[in-house]
C-alpha atoms as a PDB file:
ATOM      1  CA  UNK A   1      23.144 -31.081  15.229  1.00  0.00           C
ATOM      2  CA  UNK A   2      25.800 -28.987  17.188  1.00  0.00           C
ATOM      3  CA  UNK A   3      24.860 -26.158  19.618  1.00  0.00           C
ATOM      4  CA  UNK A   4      26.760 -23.150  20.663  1.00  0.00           C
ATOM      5  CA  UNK A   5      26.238 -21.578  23.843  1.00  0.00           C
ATOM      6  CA  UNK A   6      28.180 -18.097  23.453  1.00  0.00           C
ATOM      7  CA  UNK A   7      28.570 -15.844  26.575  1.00  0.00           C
ATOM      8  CA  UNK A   8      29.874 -12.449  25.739  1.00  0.00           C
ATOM      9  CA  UNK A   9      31.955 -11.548  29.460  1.00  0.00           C
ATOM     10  CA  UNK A  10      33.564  -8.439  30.174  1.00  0.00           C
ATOM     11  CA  UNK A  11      34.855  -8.738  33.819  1.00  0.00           C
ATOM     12  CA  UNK A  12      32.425 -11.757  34.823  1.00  0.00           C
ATOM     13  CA  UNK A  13      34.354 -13.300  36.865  1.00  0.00           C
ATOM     14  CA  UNK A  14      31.492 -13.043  40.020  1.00  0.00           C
ATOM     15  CA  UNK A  15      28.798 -14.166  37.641  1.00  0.00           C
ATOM     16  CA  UNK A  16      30.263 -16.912  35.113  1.00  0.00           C
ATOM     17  CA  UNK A  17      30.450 -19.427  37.557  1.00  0.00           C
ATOM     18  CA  UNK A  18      26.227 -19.194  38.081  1.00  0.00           C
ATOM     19  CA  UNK A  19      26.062 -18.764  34.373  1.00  0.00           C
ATOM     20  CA  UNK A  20      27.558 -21.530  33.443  1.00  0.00           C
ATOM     21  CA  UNK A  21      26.528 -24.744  35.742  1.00  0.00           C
ATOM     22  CA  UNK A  22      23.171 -23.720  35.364  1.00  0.00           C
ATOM     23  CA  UNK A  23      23.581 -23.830  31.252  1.00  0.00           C
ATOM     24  CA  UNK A  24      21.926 -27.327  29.706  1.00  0.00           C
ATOM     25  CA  UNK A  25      24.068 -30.261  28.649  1.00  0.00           C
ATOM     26  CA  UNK A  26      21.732 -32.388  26.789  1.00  0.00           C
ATOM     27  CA  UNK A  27      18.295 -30.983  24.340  1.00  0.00           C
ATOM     28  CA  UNK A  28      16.384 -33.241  22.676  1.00  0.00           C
ATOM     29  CA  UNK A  29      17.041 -32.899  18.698  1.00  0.00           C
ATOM     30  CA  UNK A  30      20.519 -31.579  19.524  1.00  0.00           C
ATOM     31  CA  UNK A  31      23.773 -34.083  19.217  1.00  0.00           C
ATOM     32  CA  UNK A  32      26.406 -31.608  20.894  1.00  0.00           C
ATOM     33  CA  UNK A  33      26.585 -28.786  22.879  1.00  0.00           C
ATOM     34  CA  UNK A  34      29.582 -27.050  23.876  1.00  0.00           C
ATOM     35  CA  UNK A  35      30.371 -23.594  25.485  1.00  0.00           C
ATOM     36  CA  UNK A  36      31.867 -20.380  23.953  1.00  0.00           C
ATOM     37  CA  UNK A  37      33.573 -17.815  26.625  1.00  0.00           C
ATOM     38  CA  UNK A  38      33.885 -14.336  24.352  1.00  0.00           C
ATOM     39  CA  UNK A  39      36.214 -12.529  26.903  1.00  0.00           C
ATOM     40  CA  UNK A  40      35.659  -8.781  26.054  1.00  0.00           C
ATOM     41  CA  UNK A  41      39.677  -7.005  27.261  1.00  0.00           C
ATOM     42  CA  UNK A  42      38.552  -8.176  31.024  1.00  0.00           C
ATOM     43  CA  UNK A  43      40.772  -7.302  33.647  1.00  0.00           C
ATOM     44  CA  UNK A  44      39.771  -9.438  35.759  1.00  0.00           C
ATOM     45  CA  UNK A  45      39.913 -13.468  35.690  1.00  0.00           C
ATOM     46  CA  UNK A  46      36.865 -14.439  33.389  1.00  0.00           C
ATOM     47  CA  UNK A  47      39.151 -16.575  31.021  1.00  0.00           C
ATOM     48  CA  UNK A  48      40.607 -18.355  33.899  1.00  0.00           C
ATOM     49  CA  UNK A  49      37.452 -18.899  35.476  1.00  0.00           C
ATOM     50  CA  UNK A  50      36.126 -20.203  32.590  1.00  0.00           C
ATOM     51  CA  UNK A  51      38.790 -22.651  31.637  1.00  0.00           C
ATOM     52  CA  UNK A  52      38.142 -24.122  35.835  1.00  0.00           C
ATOM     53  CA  UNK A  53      34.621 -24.346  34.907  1.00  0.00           C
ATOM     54  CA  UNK A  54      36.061 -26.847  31.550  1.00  0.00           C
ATOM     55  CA  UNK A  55      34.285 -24.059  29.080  1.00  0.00           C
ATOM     56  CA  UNK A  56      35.532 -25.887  25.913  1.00  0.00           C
ATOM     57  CA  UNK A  57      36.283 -22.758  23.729  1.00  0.00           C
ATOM     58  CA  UNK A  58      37.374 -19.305  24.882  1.00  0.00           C
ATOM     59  CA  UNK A  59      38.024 -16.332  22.532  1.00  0.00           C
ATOM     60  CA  UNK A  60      40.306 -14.004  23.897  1.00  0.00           C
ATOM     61  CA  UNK A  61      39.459 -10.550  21.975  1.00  0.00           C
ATOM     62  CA  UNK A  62      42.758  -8.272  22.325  1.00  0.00           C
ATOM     63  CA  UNK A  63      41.066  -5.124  24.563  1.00  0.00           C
ATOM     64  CA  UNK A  64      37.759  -3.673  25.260  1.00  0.00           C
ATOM     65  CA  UNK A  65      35.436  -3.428  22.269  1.00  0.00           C
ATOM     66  CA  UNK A  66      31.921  -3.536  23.265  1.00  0.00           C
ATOM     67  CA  UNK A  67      28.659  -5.437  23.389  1.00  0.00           C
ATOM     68  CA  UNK A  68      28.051  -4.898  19.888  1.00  0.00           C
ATOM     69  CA  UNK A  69      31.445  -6.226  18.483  1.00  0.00           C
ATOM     70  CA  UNK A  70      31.796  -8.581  20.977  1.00  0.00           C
ATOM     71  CA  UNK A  71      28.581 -10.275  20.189  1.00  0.00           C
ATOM     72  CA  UNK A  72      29.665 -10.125  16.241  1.00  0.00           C
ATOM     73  CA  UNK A  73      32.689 -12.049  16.954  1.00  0.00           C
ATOM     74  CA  UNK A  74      31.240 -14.907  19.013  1.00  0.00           C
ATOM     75  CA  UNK A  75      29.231 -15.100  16.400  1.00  0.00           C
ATOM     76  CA  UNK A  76      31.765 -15.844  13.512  1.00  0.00           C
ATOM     77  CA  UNK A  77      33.924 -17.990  15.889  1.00  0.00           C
ATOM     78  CA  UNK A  78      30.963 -20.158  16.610  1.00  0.00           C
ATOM     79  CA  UNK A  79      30.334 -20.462  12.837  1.00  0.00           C
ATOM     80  CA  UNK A  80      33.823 -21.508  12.488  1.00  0.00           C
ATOM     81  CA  UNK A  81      33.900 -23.921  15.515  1.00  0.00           C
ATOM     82  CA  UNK A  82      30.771 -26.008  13.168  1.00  0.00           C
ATOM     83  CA  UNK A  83      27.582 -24.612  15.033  1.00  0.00           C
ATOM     84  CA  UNK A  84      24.392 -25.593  13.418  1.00  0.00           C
ATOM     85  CA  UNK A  85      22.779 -23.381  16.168  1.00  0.00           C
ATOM     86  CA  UNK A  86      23.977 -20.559  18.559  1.00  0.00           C
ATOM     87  CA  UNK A  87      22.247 -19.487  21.460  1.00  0.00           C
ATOM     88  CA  UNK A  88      23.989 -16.160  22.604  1.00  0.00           C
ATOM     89  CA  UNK A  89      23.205 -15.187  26.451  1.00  0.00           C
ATOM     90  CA  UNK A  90      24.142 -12.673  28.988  1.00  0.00           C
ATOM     91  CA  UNK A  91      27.599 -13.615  31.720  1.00  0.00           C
ATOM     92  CA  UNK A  92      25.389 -11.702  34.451  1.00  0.00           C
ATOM     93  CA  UNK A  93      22.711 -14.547  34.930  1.00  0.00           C
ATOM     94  CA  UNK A  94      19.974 -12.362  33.854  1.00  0.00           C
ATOM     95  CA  UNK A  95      17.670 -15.078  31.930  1.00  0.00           C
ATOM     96  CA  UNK A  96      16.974 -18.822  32.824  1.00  0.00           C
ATOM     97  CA  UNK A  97      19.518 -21.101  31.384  1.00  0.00           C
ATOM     98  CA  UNK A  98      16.886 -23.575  31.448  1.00  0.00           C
ATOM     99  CA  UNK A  99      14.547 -21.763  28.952  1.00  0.00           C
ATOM    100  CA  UNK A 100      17.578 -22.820  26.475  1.00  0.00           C
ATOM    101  CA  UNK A 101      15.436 -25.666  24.884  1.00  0.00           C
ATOM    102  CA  UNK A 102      12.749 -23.464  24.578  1.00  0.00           C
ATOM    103  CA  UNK A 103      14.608 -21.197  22.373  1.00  0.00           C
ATOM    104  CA  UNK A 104      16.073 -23.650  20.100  1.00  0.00           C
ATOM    105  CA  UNK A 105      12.839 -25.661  19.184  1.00  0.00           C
ATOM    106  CA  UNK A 106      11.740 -23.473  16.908  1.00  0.00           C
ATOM    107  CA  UNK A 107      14.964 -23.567  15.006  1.00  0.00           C
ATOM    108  CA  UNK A 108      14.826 -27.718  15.210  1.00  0.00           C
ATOM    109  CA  UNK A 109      11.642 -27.834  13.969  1.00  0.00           C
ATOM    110  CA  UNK A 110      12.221 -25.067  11.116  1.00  0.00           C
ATOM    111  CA  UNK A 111       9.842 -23.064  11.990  1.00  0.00           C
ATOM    112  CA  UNK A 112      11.918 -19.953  12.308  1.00  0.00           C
ATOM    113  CA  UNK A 113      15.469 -19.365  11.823  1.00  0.00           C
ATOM    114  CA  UNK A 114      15.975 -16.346  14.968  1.00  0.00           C
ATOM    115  CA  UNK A 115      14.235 -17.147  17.816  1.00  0.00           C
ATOM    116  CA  UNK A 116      14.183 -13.934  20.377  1.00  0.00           C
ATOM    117  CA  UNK A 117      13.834 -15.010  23.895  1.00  0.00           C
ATOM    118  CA  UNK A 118      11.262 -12.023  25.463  1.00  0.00           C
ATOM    119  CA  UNK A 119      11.135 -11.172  29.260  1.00  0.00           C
ATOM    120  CA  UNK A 120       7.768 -10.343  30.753  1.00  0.00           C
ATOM    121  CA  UNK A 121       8.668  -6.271  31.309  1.00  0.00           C
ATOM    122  CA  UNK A 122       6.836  -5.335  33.258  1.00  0.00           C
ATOM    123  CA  UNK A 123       6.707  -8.368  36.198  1.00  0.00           C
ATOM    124  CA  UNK A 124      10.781  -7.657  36.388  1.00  0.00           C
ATOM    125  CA  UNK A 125      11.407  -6.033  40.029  1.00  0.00           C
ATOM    126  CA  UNK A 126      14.842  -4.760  39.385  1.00  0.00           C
ATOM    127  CA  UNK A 127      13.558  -2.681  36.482  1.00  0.00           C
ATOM    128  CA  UNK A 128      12.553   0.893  37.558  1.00  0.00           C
ATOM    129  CA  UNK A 129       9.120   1.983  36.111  1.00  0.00           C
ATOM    130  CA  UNK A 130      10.984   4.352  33.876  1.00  0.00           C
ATOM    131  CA  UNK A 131      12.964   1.672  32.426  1.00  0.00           C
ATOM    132  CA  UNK A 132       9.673  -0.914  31.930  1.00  0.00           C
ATOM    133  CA  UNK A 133       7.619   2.334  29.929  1.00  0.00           C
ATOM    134  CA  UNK A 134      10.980   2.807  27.020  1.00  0.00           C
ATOM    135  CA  UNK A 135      11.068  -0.794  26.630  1.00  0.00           C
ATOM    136  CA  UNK A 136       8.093  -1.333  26.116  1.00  0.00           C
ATOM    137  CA  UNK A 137       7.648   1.874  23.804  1.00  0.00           C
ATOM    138  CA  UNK A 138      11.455   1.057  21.899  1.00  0.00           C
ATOM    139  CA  UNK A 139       9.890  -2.219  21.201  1.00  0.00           C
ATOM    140  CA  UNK A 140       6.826  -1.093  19.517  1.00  0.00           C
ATOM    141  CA  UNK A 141       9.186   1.663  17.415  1.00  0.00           C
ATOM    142  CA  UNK A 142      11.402  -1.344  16.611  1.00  0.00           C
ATOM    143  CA  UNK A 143       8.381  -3.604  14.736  1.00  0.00           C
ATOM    144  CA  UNK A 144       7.240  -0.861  13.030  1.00  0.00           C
ATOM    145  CA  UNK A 145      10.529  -0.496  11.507  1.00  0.00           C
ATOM    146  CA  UNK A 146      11.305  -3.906  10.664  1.00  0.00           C
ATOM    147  CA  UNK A 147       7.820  -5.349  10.527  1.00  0.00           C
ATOM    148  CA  UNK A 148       7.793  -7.727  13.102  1.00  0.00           C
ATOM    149  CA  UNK A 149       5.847  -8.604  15.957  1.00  0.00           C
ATOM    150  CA  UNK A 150       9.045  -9.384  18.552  1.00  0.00           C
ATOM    151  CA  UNK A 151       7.421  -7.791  22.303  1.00  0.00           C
ATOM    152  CA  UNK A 152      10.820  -7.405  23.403  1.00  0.00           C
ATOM    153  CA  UNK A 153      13.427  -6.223  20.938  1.00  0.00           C
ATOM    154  CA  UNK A 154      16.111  -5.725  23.980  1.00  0.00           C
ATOM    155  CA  UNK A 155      16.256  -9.002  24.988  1.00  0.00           C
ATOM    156  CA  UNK A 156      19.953 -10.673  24.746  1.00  0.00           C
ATOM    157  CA  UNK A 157      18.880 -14.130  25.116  1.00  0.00           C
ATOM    158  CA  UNK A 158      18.385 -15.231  21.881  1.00  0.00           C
ATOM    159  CA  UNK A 159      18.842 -18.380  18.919  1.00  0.00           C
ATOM    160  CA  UNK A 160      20.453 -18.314  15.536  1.00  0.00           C
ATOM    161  CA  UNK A 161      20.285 -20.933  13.034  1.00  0.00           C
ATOM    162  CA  UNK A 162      23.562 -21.204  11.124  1.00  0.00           C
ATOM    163  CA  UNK A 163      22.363 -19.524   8.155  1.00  0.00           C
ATOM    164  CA  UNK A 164      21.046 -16.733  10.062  1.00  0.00           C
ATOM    165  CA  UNK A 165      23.994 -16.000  11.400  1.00  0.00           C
ATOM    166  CA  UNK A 166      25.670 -15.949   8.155  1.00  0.00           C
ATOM    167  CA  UNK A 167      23.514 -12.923   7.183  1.00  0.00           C
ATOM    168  CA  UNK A 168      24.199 -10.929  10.092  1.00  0.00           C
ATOM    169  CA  UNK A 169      26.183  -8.006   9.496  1.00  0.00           C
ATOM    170  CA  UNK A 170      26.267  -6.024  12.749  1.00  0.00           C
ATOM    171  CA  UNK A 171      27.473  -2.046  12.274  1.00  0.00           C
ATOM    172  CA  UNK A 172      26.710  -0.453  15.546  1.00  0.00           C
ATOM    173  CA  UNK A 173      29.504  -0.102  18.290  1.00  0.00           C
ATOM    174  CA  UNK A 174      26.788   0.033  20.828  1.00  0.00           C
ATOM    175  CA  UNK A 175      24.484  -3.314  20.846  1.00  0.00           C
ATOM    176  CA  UNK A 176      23.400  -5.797  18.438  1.00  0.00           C
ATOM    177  CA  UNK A 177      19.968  -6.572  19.970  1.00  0.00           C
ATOM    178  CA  UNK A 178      18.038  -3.980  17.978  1.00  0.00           C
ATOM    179  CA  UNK A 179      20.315  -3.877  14.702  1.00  0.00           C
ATOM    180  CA  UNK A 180      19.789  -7.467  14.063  1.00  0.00           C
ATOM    181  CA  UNK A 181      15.740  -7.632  14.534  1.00  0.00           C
ATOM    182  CA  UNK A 182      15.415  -4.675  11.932  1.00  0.00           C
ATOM    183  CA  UNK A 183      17.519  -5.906   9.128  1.00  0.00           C
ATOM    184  CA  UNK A 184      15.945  -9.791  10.033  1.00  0.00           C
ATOM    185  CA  UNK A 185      12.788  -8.283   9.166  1.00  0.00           C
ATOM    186  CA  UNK A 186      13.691  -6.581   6.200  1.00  0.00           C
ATOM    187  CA  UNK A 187      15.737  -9.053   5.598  1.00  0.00           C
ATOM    188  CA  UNK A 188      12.485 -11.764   5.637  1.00  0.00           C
ATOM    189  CA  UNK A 189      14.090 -14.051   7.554  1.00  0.00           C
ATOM    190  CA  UNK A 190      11.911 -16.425   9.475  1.00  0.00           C
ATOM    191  CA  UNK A 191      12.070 -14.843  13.143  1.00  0.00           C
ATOM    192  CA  UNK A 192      10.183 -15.745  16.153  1.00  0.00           C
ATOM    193  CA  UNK A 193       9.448 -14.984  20.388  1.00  0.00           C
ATOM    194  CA  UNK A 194       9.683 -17.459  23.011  1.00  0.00           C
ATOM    195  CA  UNK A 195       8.502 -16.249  26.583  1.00  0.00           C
ATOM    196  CA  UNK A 196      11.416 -16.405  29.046  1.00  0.00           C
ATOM    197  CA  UNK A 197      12.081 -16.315  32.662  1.00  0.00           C
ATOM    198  CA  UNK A 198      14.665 -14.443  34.611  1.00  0.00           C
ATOM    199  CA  UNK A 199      16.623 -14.725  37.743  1.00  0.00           C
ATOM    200  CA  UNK A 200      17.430 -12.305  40.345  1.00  0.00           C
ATOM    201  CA  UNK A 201      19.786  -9.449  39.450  1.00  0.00           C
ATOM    202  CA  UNK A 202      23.264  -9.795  40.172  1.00  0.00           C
ATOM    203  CA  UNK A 203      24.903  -6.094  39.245  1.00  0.00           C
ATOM    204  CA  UNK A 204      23.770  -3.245  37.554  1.00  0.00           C
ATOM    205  CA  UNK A 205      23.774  -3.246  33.430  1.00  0.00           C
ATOM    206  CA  UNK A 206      26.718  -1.883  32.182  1.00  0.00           C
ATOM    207  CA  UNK A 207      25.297  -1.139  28.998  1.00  0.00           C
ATOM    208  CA  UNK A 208      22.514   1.155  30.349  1.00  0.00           C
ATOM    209  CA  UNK A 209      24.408   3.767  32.523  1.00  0.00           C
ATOM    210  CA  UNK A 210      22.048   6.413  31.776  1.00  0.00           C
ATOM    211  CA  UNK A 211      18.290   6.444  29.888  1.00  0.00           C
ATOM    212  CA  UNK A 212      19.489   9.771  27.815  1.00  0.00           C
ATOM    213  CA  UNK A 213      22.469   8.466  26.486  1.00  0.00           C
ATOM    214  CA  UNK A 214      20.512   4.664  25.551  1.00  0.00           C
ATOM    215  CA  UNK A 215      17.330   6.770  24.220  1.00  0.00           C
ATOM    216  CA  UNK A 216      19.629   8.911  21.870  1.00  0.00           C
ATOM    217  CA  UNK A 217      22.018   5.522  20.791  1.00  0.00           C
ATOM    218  CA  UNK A 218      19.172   3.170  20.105  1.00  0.00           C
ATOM    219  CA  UNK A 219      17.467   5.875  18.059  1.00  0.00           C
ATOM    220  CA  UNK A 220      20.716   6.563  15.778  1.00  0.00           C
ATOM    221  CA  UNK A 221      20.775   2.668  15.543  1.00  0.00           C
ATOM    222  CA  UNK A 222      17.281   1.995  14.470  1.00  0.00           C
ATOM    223  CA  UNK A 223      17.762   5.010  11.962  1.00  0.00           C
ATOM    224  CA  UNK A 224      20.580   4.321  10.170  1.00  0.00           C
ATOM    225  CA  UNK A 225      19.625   0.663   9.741  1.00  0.00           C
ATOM    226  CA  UNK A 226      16.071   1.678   8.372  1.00  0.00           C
ATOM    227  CA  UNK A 227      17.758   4.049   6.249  1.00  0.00           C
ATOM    228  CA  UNK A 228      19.922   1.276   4.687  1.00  0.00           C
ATOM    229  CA  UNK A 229      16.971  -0.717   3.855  1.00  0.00           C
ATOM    230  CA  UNK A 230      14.258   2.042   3.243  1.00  0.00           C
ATOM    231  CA  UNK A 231      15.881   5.088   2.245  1.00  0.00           C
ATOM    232  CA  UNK A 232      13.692   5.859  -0.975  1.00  0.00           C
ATOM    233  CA  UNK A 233      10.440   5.441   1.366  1.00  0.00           C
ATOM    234  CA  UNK A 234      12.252   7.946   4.186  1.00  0.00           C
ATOM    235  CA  UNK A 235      13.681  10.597   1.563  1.00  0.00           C
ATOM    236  CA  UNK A 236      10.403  10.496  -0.672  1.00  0.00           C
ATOM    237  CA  UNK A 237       8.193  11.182   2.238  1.00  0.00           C
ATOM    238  CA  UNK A 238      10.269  13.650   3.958  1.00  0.00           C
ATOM    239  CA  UNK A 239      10.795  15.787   0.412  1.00  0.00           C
ATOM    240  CA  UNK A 240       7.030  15.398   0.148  1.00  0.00           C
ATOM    241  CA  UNK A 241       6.446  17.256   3.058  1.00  0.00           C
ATOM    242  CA  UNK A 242       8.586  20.107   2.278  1.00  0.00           C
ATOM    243  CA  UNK A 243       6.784  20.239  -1.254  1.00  0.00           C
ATOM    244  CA  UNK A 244       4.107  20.332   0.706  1.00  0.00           C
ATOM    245  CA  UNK A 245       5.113  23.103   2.627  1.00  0.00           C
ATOM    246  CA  UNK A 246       6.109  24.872  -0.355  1.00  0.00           C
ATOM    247  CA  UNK A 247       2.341  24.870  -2.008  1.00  0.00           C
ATOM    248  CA  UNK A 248       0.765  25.917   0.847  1.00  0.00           C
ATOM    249  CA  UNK A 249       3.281  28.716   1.080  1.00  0.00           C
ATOM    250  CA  UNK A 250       2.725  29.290  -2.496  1.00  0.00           C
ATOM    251  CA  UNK A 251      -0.913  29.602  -2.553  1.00  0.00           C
ATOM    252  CA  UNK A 252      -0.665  32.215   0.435  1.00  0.00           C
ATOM    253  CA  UNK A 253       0.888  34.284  -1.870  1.00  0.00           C
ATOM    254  CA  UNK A 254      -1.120  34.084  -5.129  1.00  0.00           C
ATOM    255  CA  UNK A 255      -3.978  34.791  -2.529  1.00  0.00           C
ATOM    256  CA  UNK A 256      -2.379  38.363  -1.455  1.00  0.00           C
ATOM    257  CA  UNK A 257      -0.705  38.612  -4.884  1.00  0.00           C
ATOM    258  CA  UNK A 258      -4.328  38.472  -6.595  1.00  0.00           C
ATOM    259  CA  UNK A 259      -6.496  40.133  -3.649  1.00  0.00           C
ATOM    260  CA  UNK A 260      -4.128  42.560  -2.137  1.00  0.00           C
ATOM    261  CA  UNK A 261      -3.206  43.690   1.013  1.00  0.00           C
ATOM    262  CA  UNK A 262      -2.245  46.863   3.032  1.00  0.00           C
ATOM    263  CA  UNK A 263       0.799  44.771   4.524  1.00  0.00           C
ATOM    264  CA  UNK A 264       2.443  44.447   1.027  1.00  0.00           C
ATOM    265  CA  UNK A 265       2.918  41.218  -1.674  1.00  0.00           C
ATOM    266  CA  UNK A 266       4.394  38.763   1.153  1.00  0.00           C
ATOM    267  CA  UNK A 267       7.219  38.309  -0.638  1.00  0.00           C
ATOM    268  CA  UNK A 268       8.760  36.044   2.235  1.00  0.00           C
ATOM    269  CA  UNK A 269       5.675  33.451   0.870  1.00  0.00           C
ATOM    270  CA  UNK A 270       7.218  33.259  -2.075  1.00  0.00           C
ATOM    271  CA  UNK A 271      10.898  33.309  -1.298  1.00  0.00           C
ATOM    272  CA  UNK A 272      10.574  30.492   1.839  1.00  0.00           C
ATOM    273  CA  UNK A 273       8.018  28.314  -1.124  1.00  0.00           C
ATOM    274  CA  UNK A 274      10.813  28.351  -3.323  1.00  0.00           C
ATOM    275  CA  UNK A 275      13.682  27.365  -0.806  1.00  0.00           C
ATOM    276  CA  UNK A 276      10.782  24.315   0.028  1.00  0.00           C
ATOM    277  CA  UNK A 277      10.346  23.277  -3.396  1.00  0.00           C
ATOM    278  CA  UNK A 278      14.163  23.167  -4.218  1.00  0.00           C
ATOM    279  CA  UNK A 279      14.741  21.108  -0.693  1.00  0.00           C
ATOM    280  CA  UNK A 280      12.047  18.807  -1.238  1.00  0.00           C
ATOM    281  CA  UNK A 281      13.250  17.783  -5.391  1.00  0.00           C
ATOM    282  CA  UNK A 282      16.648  17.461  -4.147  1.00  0.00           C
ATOM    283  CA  UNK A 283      15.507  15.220  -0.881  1.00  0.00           C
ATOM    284  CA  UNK A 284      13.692  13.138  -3.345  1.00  0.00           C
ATOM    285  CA  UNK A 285      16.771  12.932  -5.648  1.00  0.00           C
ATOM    286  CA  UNK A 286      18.977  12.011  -2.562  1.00  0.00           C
ATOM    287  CA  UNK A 287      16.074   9.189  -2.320  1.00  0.00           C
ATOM    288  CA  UNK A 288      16.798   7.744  -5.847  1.00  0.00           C
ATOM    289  CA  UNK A 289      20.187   7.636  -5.597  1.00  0.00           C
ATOM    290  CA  UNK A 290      19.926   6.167  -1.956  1.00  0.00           C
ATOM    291  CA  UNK A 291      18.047   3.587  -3.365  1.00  0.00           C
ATOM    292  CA  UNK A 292      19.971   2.664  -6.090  1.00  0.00           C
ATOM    293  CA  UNK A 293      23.160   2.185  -3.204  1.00  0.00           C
ATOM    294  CA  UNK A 294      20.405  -0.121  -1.557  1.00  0.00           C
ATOM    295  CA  UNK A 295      20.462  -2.264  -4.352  1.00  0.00           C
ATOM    296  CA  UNK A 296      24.200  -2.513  -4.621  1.00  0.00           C
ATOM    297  CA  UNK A 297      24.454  -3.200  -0.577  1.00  0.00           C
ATOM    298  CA  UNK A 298      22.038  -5.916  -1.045  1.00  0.00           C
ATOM    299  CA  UNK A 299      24.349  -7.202  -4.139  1.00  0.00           C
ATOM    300  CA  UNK A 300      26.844  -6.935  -1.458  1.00  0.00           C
ATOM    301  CA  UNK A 301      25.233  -8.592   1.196  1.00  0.00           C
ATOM    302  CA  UNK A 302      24.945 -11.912  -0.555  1.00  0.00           C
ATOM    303  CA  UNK A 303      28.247 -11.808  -2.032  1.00  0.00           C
ATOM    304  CA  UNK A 304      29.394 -11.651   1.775  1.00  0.00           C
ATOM    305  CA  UNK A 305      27.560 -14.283   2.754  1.00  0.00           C
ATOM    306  CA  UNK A 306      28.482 -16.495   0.271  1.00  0.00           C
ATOM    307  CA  UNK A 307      32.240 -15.654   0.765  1.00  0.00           C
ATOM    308  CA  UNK A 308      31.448 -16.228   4.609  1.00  0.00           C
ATOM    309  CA  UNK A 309      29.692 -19.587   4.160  1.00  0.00           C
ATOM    310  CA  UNK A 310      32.963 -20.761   2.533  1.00  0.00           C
ATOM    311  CA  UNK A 311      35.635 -19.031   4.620  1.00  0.00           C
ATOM    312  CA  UNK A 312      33.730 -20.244   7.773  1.00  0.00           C
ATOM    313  CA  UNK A 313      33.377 -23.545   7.190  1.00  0.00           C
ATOM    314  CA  UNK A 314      33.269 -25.785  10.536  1.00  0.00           C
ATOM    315  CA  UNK A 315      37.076 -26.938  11.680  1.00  0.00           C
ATOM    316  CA  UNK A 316      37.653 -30.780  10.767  1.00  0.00           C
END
């Protein structure tokens, strides 16, 4: 049983040497563990740092790309490098390296096959009261959507079996962290929580720079990835309401039309019920067809991972 530690870095040269002595060596249940430095375009020394500290793998990724694509490519490399299980965690020493084991037990023991490691909000000092209330709130909005019961859907430090990792396809340019939770749910792969413990802040979060901008992101991400999975259930409802709409209008106007009134036939009634009813058929059509594409992703899906599960087999 082989365990990857994968550190996405992007100018942690400060932090990576904390990270990484503090990062388990032995696990009961687990044969092997080795490092995986993901070094994001830094300009600073991370991959040299790393390679002092004897990290045993390093992927150099050619400039900047993100979080989100940085995480997806640690991923795949640690696939190819023969991991049974990756543990992916943060190079600014947020979380407790030795909460590690608890994160992978549930893997060794098959009782899940994503194991999310979830802070305790709202005992974090660093994190402004602000910050502590969207959490906790994009959390909730984040189970609803992919019908899980994960209490903190942020949360980095996190376990992948092998074949979980195979069915990860991340999209977003932004973060993985609330991508990967929806489509594991949808997805009905076996996912679990783990409380964790973490240290003392070192720097501010670079992916966070402002709530706005993170509000508006994570609510295009949790979108678009409901509306790959559920888009008959989104486009039904919403073309339901305008049909809705459209009676009520409708009835307003047979009402005048039948009893009269001083203030004329209401012709608007009719005109706006008609624009309602012609939006709502044609956002239920748009739901049919977007269904019909779901089907054909999900045809897609497991023709990818099957083509991944061969083309990423471990390195002899």
């Amino acid at each position: 049983m082989k365990l990857i530690i994968q550190i996405p870095c992007y100018n942690e040269e400060g932090s990576l040497p904390v990270v990484i002595r503090a990062l388990p060596r032995k696990i009961e249940g687990v044969d092997k563990i080795e490092i995986l430095v993901i070094n994001d375009g830094s300009a600073d020394n991370t991959s040299n740092v790393a390679k002092g500290l004897g990290v045993e793998h390093i992927l150099e990724l050619p400039y900047h790309r993100g979080l989100a694509e940085t995480f997806r490519a640690g991923l795949e490399e640690s696939l190819r490098l023969g991991a049974d299980i990756i543990v992916n965690t943060d190079g600014d020493n947020q979380y407790q390296a030795e909460d590690i084991s608890k994160l992978v037990e549930p893997i060794l023991k098959k009782r899940a096959e994503i194991v999310i490691g979830c802070r305790d909000i709202f005992t974090i000092k660093h994190f402004s009261i602000t910050k502590k209330i969207l959490q906790n709130f994009g959390s909730y909005i984040v189970r609803k959507f992919s019908n899980t019961s994960i209490p903190d859907t942020t949360s980095g430090f996190r376990a992948y079996s092998r074949d979980a990792a195979l069915r990860m396809n991340v999209f977003s340019r932004y973060t993985y962290t609330l991508e990967t939770i929806i489509q594991a749910g949808r997805k009905e792969i076996p996912i679990a929580c783990v409380s964790v413990r973490t240290n003392e802040k070192i720097r501010e979060s670079r992916l966070i720079k402002s709530i706005p901008s993170y509000i508006k992101r994570s609510i295009a991400t949790i979108l678009r990835i409901y509306l790959m999975y559920e888009p008959m259930s989104f486009f039904v409802r919403l073309g339901s309401l305008f049909l809705l709409g459209a009676s009520m209008l409708g009835v307003r106007y047979l009402y005048f039309f039948a009893f009269g009134s001083k203030h004329g036939g209401h012709i608007q009634s009719l005109i706006l019920a008609i624009i309602f009813s012609v939006l709502g058929i044609q956002l239920i059509f748009i739901g049919f067809l977007a269904d019909i594409i779901a089907a054909n992703r999900k045809l897609s899906e497991e023709i990818l991972y099957r083509q991944r599960k061969e083309h990423l087999k471990p390195v002899k």
